[in-house]
C-alpha atoms as a PDB file:
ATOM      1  CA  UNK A   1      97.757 110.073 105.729  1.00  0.00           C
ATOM      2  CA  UNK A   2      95.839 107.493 103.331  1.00  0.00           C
ATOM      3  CA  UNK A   3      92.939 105.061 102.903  1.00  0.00           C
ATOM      4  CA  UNK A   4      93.470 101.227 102.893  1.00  0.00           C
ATOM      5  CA  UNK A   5      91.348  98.389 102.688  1.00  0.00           C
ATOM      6  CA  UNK A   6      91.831  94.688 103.730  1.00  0.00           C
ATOM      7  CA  UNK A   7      92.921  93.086 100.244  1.00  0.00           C
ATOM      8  CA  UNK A   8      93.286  88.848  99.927  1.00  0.00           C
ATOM      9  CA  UNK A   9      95.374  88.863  97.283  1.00  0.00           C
ATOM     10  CA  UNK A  10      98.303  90.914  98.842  1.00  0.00           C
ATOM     11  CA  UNK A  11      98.008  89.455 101.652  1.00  0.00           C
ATOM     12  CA  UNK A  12      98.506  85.714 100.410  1.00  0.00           C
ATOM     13  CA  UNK A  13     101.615  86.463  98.062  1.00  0.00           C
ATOM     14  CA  UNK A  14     103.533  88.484 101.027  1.00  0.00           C
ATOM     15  CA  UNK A  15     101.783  87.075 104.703  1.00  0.00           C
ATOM     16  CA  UNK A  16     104.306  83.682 103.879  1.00  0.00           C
ATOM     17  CA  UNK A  17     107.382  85.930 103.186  1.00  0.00           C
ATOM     18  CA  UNK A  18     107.455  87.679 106.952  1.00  0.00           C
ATOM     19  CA  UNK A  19     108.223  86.066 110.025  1.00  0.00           C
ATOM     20  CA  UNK A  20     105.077  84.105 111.399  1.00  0.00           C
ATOM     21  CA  UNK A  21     105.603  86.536 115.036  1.00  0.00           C
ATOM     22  CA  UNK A  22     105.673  89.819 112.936  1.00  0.00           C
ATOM     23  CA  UNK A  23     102.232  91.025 114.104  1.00  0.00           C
ATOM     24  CA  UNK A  24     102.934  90.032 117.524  1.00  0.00           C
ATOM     25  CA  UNK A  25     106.175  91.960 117.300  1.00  0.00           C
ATOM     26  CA  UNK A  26     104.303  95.182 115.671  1.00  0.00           C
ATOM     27  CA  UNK A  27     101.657  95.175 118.388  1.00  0.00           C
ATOM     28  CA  UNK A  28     104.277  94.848 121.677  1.00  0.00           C
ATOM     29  CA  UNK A  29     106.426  97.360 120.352  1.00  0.00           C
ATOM     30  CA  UNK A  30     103.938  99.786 119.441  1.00  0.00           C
ATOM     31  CA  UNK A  31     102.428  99.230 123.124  1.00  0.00           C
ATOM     32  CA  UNK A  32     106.063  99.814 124.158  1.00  0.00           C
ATOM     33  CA  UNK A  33     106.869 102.817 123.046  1.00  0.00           C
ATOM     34  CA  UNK A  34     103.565 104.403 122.253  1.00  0.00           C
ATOM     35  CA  UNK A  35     103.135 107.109 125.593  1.00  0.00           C
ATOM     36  CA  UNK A  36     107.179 107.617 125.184  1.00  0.00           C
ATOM     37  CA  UNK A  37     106.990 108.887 121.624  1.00  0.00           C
ATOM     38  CA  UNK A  38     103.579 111.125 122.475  1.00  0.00           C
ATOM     39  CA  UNK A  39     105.979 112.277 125.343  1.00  0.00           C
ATOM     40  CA  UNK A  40     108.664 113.383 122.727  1.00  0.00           C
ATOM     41  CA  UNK A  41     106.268 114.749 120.357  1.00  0.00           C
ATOM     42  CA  UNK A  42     104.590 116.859 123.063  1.00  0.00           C
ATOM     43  CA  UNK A  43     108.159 118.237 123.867  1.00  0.00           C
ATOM     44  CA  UNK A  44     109.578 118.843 120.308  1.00  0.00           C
ATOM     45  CA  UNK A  45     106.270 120.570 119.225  1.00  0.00           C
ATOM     46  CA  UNK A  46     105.203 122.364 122.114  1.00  0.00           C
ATOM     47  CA  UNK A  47     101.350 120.571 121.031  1.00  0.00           C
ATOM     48  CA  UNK A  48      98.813 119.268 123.459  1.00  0.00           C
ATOM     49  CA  UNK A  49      96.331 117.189 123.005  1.00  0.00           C
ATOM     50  CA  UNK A  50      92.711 118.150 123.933  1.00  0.00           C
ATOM     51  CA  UNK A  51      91.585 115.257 126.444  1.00  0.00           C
ATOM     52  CA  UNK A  52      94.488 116.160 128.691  1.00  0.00           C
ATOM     53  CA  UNK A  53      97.292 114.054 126.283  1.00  0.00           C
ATOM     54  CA  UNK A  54      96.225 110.801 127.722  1.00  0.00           C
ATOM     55  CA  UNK A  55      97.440 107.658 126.393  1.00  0.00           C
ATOM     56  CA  UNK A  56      94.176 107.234 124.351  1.00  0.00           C
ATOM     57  CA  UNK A  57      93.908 110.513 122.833  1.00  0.00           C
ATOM     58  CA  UNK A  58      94.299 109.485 119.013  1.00  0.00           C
ATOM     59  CA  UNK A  59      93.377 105.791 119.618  1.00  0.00           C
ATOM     60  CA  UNK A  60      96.085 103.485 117.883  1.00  0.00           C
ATOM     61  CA  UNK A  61      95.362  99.567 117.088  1.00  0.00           C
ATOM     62  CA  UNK A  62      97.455  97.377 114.934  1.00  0.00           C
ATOM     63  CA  UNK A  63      95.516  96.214 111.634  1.00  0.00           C
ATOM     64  CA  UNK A  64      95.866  93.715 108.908  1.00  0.00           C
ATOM     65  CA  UNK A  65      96.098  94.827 105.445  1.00  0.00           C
ATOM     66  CA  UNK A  66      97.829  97.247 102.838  1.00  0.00           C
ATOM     67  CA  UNK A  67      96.762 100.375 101.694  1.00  0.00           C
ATOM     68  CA  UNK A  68      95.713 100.959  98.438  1.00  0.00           C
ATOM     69  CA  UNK A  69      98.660 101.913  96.361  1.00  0.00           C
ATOM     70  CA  UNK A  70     101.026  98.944  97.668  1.00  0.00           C
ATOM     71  CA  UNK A  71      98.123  96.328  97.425  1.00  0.00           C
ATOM     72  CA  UNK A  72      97.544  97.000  93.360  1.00  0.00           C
ATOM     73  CA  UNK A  73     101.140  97.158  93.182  1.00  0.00           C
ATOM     74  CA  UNK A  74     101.505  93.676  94.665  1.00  0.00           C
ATOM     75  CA  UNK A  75      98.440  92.643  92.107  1.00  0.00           C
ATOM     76  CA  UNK A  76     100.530  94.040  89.346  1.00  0.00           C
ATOM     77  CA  UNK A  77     103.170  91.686  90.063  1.00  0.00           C
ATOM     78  CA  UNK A  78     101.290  88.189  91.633  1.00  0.00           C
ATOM     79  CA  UNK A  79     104.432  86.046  91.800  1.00  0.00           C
ATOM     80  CA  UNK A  80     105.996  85.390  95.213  1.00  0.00           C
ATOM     81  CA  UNK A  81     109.170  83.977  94.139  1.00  0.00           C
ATOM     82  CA  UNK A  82     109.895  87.967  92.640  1.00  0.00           C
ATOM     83  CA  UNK A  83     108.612  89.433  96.027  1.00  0.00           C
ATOM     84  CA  UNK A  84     110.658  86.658  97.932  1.00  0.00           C
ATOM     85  CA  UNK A  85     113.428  88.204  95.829  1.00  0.00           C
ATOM     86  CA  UNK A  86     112.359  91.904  96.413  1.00  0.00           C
ATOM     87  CA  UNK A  87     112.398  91.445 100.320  1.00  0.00           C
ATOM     88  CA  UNK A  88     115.348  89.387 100.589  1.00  0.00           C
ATOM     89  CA  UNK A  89     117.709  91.559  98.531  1.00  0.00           C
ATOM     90  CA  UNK A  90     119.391  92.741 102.042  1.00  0.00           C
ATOM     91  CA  UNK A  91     120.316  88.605 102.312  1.00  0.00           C
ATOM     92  CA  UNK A  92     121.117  88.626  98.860  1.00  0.00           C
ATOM     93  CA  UNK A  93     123.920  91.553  98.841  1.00  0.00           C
ATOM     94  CA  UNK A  94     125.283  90.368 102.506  1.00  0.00           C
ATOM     95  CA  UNK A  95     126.169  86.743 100.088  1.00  0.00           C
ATOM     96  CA  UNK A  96     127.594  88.786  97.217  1.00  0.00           C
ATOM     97  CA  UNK A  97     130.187  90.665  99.709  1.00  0.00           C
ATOM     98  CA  UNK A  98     131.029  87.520 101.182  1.00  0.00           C
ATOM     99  CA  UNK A  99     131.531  85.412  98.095  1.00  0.00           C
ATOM    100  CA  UNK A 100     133.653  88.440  96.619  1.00  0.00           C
ATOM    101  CA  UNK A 101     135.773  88.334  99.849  1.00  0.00           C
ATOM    102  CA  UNK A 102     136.076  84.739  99.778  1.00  0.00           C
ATOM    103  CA  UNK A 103     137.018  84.756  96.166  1.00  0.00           C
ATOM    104  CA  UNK A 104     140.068  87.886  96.800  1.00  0.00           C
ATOM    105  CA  UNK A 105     141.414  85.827  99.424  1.00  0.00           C
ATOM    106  CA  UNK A 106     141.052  82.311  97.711  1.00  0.00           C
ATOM    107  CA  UNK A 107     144.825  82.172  97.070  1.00  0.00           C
ATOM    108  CA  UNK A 108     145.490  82.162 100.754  1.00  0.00           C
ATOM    109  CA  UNK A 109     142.280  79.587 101.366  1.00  0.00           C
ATOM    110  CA  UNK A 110     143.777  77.131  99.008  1.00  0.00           C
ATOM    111  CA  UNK A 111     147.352  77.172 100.929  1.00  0.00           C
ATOM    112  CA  UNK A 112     145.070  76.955 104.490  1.00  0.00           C
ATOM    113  CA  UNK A 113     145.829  73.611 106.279  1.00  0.00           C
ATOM    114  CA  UNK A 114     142.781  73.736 107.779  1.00  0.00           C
ATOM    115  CA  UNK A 115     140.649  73.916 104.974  1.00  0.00           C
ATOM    116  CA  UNK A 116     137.519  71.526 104.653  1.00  0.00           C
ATOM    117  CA  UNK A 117     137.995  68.870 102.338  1.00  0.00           C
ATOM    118  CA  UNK A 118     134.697  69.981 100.505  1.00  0.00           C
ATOM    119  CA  UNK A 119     136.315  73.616  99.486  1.00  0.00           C
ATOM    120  CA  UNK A 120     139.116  72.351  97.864  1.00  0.00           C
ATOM    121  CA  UNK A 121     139.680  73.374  94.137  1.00  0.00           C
ATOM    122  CA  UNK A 122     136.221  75.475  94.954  1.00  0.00           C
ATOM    123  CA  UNK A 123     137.332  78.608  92.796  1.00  0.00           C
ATOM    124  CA  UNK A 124     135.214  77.696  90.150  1.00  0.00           C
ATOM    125  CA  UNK A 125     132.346  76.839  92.307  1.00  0.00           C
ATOM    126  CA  UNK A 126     132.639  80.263  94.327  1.00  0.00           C
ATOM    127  CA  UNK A 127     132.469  82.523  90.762  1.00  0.00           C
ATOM    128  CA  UNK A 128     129.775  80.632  89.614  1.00  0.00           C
ATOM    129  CA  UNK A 129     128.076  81.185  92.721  1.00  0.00           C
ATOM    130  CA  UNK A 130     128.606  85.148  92.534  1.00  0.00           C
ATOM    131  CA  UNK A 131     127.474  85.381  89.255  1.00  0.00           C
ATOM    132  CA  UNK A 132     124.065  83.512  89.917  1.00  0.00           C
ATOM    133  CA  UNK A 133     123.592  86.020  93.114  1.00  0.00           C
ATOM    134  CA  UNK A 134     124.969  88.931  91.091  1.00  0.00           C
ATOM    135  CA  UNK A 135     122.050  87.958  88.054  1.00  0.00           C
ATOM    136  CA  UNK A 136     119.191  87.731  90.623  1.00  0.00           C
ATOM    137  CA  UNK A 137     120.404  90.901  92.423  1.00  0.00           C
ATOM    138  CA  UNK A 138     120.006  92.937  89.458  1.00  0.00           C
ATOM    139  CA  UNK A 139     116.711  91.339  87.971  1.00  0.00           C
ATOM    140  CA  UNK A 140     115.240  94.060  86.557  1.00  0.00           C
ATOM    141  CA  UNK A 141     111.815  93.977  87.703  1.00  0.00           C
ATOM    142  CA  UNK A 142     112.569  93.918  90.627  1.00  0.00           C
ATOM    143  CA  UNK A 143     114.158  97.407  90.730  1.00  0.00           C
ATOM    144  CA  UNK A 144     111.528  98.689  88.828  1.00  0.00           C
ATOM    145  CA  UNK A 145     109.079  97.460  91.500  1.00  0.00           C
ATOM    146  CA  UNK A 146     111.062  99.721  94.113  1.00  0.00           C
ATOM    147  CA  UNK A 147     111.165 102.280  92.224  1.00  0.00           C
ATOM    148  CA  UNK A 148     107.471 102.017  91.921  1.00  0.00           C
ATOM    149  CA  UNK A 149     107.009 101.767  95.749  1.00  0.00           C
ATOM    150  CA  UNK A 150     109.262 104.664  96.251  1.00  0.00           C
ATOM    151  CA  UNK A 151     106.697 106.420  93.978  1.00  0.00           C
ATOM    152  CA  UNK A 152     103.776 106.505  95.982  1.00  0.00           C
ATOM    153  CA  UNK A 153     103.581 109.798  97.723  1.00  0.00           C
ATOM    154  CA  UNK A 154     101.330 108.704 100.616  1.00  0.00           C
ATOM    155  CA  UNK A 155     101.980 106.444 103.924  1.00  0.00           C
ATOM    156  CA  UNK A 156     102.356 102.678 103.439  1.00  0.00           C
ATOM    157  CA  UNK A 157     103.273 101.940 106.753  1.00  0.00           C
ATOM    158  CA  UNK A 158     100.317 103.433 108.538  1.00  0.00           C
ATOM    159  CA  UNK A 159      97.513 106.092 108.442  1.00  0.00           C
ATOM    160  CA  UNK A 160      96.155 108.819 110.218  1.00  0.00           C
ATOM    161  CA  UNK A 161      92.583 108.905 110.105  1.00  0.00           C
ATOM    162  CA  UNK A 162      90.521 111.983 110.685  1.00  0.00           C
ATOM    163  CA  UNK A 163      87.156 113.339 109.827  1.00  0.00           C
ATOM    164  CA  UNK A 164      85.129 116.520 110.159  1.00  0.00           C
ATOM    165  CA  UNK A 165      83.911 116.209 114.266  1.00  0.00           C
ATOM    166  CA  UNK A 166      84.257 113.004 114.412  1.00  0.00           C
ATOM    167  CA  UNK A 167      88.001 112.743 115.995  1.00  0.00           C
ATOM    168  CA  UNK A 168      90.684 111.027 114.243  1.00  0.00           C
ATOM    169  CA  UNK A 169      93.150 107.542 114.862  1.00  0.00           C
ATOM    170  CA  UNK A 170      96.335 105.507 113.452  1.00  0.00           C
ATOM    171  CA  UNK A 171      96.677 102.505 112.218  1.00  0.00           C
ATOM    172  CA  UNK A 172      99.636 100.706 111.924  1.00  0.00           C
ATOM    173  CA  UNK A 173      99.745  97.919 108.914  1.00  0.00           C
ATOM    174  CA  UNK A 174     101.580  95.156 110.652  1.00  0.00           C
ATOM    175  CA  UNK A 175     102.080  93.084 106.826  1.00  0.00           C
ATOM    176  CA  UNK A 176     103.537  96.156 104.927  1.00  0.00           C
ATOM    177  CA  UNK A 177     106.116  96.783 108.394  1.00  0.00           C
ATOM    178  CA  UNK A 178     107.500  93.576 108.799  1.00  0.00           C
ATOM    179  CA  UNK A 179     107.807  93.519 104.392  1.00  0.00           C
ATOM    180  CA  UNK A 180     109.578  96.859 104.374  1.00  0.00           C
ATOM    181  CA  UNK A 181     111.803  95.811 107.464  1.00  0.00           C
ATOM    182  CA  UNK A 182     113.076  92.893 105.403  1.00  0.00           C
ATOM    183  CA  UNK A 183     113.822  95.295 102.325  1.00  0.00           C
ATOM    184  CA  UNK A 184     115.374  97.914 103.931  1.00  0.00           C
ATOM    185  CA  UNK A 185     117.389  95.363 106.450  1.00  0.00           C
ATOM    186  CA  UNK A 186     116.251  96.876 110.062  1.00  0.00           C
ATOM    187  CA  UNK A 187     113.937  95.319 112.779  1.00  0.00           C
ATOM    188  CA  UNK A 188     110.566  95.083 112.651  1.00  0.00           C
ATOM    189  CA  UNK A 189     110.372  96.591 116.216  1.00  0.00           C
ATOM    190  CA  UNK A 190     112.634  99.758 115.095  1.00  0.00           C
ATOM    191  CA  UNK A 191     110.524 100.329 112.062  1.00  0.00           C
ATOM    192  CA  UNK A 192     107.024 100.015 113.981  1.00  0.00           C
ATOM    193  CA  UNK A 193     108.609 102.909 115.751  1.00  0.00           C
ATOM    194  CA  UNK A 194     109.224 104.622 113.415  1.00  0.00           C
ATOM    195  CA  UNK A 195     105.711 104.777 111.813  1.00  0.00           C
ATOM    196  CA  UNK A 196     104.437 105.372 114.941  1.00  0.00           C
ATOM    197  CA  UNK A 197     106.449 108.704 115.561  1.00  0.00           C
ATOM    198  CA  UNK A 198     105.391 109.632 111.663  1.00  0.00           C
ATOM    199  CA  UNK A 199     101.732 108.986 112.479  1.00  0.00           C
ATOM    200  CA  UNK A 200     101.252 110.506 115.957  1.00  0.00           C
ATOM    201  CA  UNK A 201     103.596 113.609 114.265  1.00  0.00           C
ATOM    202  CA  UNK A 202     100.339 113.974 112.042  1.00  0.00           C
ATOM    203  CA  UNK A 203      98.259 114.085 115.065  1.00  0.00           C
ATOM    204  CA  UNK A 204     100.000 115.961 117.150  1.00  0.00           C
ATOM    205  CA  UNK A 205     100.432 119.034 114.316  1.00  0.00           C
ATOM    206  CA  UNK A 206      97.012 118.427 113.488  1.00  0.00           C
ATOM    207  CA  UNK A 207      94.917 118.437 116.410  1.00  0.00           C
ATOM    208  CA  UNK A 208      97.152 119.387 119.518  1.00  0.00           C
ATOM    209  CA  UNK A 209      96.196 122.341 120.803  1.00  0.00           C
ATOM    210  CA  UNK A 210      99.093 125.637 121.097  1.00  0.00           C
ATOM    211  CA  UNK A 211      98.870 127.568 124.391  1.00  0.00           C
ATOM    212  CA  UNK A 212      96.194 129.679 123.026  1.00  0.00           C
ATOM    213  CA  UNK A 213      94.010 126.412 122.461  1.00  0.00           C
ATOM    214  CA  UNK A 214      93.789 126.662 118.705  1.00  0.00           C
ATOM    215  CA  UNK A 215      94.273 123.515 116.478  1.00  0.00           C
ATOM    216  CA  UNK A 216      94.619 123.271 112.898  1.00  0.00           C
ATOM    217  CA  UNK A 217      91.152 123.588 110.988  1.00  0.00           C
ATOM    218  CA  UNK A 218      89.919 120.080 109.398  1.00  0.00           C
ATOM    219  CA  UNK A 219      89.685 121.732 106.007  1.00  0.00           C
ATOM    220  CA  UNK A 220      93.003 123.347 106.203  1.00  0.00           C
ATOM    221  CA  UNK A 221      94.789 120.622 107.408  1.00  0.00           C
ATOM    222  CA  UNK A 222      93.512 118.397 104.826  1.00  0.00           C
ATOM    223  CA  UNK A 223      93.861 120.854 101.832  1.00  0.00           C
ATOM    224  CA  UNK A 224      97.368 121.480 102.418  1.00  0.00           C
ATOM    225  CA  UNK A 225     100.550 120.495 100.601  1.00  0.00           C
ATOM    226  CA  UNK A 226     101.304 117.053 101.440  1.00  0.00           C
ATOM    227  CA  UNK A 227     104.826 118.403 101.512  1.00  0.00           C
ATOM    228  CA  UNK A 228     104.054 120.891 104.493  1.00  0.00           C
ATOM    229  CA  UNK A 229     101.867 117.854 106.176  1.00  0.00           C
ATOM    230  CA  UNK A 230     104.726 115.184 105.130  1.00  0.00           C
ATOM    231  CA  UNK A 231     107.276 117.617 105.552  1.00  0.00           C
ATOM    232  CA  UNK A 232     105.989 117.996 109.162  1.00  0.00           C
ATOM    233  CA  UNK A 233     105.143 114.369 109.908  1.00  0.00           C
ATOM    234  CA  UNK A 234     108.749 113.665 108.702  1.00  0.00           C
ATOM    235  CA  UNK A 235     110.701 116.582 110.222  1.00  0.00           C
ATOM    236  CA  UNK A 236     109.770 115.743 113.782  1.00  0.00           C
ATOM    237  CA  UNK A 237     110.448 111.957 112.947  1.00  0.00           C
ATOM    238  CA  UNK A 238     113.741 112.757 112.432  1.00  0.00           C
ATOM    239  CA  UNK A 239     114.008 114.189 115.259  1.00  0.00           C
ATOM    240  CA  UNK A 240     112.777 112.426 117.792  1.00  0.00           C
ATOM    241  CA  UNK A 241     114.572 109.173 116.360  1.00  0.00           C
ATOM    242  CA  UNK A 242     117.278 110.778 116.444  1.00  0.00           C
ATOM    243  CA  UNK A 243     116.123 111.330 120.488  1.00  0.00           C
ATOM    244  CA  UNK A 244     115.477 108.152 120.972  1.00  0.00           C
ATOM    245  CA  UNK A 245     118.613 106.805 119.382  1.00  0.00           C
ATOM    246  CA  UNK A 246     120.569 107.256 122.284  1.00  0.00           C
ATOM    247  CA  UNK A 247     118.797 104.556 123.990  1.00  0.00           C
ATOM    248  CA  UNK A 248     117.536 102.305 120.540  1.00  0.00           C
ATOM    249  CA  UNK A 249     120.446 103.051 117.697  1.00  0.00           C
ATOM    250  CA  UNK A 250     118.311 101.246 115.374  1.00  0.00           C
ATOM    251  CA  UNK A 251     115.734 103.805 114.717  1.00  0.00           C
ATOM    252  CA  UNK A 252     117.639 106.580 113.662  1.00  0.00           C
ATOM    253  CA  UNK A 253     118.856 103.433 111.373  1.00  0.00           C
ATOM    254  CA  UNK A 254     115.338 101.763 110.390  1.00  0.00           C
ATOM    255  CA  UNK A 255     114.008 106.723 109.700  1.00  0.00           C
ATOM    256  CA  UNK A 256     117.226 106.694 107.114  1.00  0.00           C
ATOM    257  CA  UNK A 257     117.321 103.324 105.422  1.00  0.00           C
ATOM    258  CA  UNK A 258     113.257 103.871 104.989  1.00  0.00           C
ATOM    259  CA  UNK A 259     113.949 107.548 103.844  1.00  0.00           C
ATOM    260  CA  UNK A 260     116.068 105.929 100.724  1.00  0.00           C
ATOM    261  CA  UNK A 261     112.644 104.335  99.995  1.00  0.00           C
ATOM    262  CA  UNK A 262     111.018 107.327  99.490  1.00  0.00           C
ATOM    263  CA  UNK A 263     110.633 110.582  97.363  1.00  0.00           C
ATOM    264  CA  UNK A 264     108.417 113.752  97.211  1.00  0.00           C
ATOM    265  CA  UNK A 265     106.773 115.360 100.023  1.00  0.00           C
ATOM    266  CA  UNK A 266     108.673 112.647 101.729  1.00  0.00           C
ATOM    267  CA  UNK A 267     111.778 114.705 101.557  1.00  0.00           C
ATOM    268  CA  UNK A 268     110.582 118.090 101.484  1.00  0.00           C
ATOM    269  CA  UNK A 269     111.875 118.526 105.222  1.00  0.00           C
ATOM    270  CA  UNK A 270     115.598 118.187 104.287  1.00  0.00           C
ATOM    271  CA  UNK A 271     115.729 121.508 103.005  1.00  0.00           C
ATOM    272  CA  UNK A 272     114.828 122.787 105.987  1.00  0.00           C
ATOM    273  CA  UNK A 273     117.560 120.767 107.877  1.00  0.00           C
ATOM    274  CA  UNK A 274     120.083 123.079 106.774  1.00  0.00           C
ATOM    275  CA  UNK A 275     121.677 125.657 108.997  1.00  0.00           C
ATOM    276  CA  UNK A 276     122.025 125.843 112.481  1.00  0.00           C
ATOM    277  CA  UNK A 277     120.309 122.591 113.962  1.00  0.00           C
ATOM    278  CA  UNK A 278     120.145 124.038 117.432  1.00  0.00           C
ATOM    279  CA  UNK A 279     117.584 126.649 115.690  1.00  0.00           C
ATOM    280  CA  UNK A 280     115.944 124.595 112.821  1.00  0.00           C
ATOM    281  CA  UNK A 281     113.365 123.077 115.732  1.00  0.00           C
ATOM    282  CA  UNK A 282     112.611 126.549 117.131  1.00  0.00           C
ATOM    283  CA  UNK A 283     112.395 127.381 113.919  1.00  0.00           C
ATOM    284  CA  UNK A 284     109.716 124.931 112.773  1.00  0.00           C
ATOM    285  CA  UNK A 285     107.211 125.077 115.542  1.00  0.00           C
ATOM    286  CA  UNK A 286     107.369 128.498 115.506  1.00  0.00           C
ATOM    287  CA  UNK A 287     106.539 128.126 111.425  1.00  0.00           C
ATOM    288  CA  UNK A 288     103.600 125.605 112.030  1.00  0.00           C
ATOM    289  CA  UNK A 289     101.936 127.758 114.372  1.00  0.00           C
ATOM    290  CA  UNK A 290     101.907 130.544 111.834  1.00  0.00           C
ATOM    291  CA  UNK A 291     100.964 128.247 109.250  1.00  0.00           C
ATOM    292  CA  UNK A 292      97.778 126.242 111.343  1.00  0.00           C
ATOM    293  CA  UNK A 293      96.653 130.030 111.926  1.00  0.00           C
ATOM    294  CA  UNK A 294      96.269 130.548 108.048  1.00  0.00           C
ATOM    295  CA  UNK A 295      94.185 127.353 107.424  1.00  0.00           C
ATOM    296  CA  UNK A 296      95.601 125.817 104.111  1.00  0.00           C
ATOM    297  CA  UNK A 297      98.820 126.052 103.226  1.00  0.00           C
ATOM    298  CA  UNK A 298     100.648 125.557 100.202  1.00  0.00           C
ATOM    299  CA  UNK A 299     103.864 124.809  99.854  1.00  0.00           C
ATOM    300  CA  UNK A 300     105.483 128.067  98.484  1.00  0.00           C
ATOM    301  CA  UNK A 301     103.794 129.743 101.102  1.00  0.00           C
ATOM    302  CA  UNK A 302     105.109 127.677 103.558  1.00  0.00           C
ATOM    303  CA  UNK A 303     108.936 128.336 102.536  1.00  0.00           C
ATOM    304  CA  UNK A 304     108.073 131.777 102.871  1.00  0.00           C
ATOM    305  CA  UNK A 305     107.040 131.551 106.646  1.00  0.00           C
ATOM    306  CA  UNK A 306     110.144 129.493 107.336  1.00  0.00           C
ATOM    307  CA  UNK A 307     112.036 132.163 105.698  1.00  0.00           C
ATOM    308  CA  UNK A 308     110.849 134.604 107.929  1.00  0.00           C
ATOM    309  CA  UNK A 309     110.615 132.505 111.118  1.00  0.00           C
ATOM    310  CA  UNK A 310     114.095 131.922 110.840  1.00  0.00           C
ATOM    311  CA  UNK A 311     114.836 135.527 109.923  1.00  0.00           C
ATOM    312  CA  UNK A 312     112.931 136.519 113.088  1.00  0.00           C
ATOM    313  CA  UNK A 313     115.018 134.014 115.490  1.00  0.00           C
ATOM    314  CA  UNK A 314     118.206 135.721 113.955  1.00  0.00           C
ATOM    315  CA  UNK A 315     117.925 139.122 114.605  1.00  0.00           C
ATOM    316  CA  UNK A 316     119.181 141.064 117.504  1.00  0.00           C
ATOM    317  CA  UNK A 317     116.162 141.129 119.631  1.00  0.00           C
ATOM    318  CA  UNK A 318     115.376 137.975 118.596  1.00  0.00           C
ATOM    319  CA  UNK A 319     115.030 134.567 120.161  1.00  0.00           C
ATOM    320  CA  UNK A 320     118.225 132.897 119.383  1.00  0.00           C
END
């Protein structure tokens, strides 16, 4: 969940650091997988949507962009040659391996028949070379830029909107996906995924309807902790890449190399990982039912009905 606005300024440092088809790629891979995920979600959670789960139920379009929090972050620091560096750190550590390989072996290189004329005597040229991509590699601003993007505690990627009778829809920020794909090192295509599992998660818990028909109240699903809403959103994203993984590896890839990116209520669902996995999503529906019937929801509360969810399943007349 977030607000964003449309910001120039962010958009001209990073727009010329992405791939010129990245939008294209966001929108036909959202389009591809958008009534699969809502298929998954609908299984894993048990939820229904209240027009019938059709494919426009919690409308999704592809916008330009960055929410707030990334866009003054970007102002903060208006020099593309640091967020060329930032983004292409992936490119940059795949040259350090190699020139440290290269430079192990060099021995053997030097005795190689076969060697081009041009990498003869190159020793020197090859340390050199490591130590200039070692230096940029650990510019220090540039770490302390992602830790400060790992810092914001609210979705970068994408939003779900929602208001007080008014319905609610996603947006997915093609700019800040393709960006993140390049600093995490995954495909744009598995990371639009991703978000869009995260975002329809927040839909789904928030609005689908439970065999008695209830949703979550407005007020109560905005007032609670973001690490129950996160939590949720994240839990079931997890999940259902993992799902999905089977037949796309890359998106169980793209949900844990963009979890290392993240902190908070981002993470608040590992600690409900633990245990028996064949339980744990038994265990959480189960939990968010209770919890949508209570309205608000704070965290310590919420550990509490997990407790006892999963105290529930165990016992002798239980479920499991």
């Amino acid at each position: 969940m977030n607000d964003n606005f449309l910001h120039d300024p962010a958009t001209e440092i990073i727009k010329p650091l992405v791939p010129p088809d990245a939008e294209e790629r966001v929108n036909r891979s959202f389009k591809q997988w958008n009534q699969i995920v809502r298929d998954h979600i609908r299984t894993e959670t048990g939820l229904k949507l209240s027009d019938g789960d059709s494919r426009n139920a919690i409308p999704v379009r592809v916008v330009d962009g960055f929410p707030v929090e990334l866009a003054q972050l970007i102002d903060q620091y208006r020099d593309p040659v640091m967020w060329r560096l930032i983004i292409g750190q992936p490119k940059l550590g795949g040259l350090i391996e190699g020139l440290k390989f290269l430079l192990r072996e060099w021995d053997q290189f030097e005795q190689w028949r076969s060697l081009p004329e041009l990498a003869k005597n190159g020793h020197s040229v090859l340390h050199q070379a490591l130590q200039i991509a070692t230096s940029l590699q650990q510019v220090a601003l540039a770490d302390k830029v992602v830790q400060q993007i790992k810092g914001i505690h609210k979705d970068i990627l994408g939003v779900y909107r929602f208001s007080a009778g008014q319905g609610s829809s996603i947006e997915l920020f093609w700019l800040p996906i393709a960006m993140v794909a390049a600093m995490i090192d995954v495909t744009i295509e598995d990371l639009t995924v991703v978000v869009l599992i995260h975002e329809l998660a927040h839909g789904y818990t928030h609005m689908g309807r439970d065999i008695d028909g209830t949703t979550w109240d407005y007020h109560g699903f905005r007032n609670s902790d973001l690490g129950v809403v996160e939590g949720l959103a994240q839990f079931y994203t997890e999940v259902i890449s993992e799902r999905l993984s089977v037949r796309t590896p890359g998106l169980l890839k793209a949900y844990q190399e963009l979890l290392k990116l993240q902190s908070g209520p981002y993470l608040a669902h590992q600690d409900w990982m633990k245990g028996d996995k064949r339980q744990i999503g038994e265990t959480v529906r189960f939990t968010l039912i209770a919890a949508r019937g209570q309205k608000s929801v704070g965290y310590q509360h919420w550990q509490q009905l997990i407790a006892d969810t999963r105290k529930n399943l165990t016992k002798p007349n239980g479920r499991s």
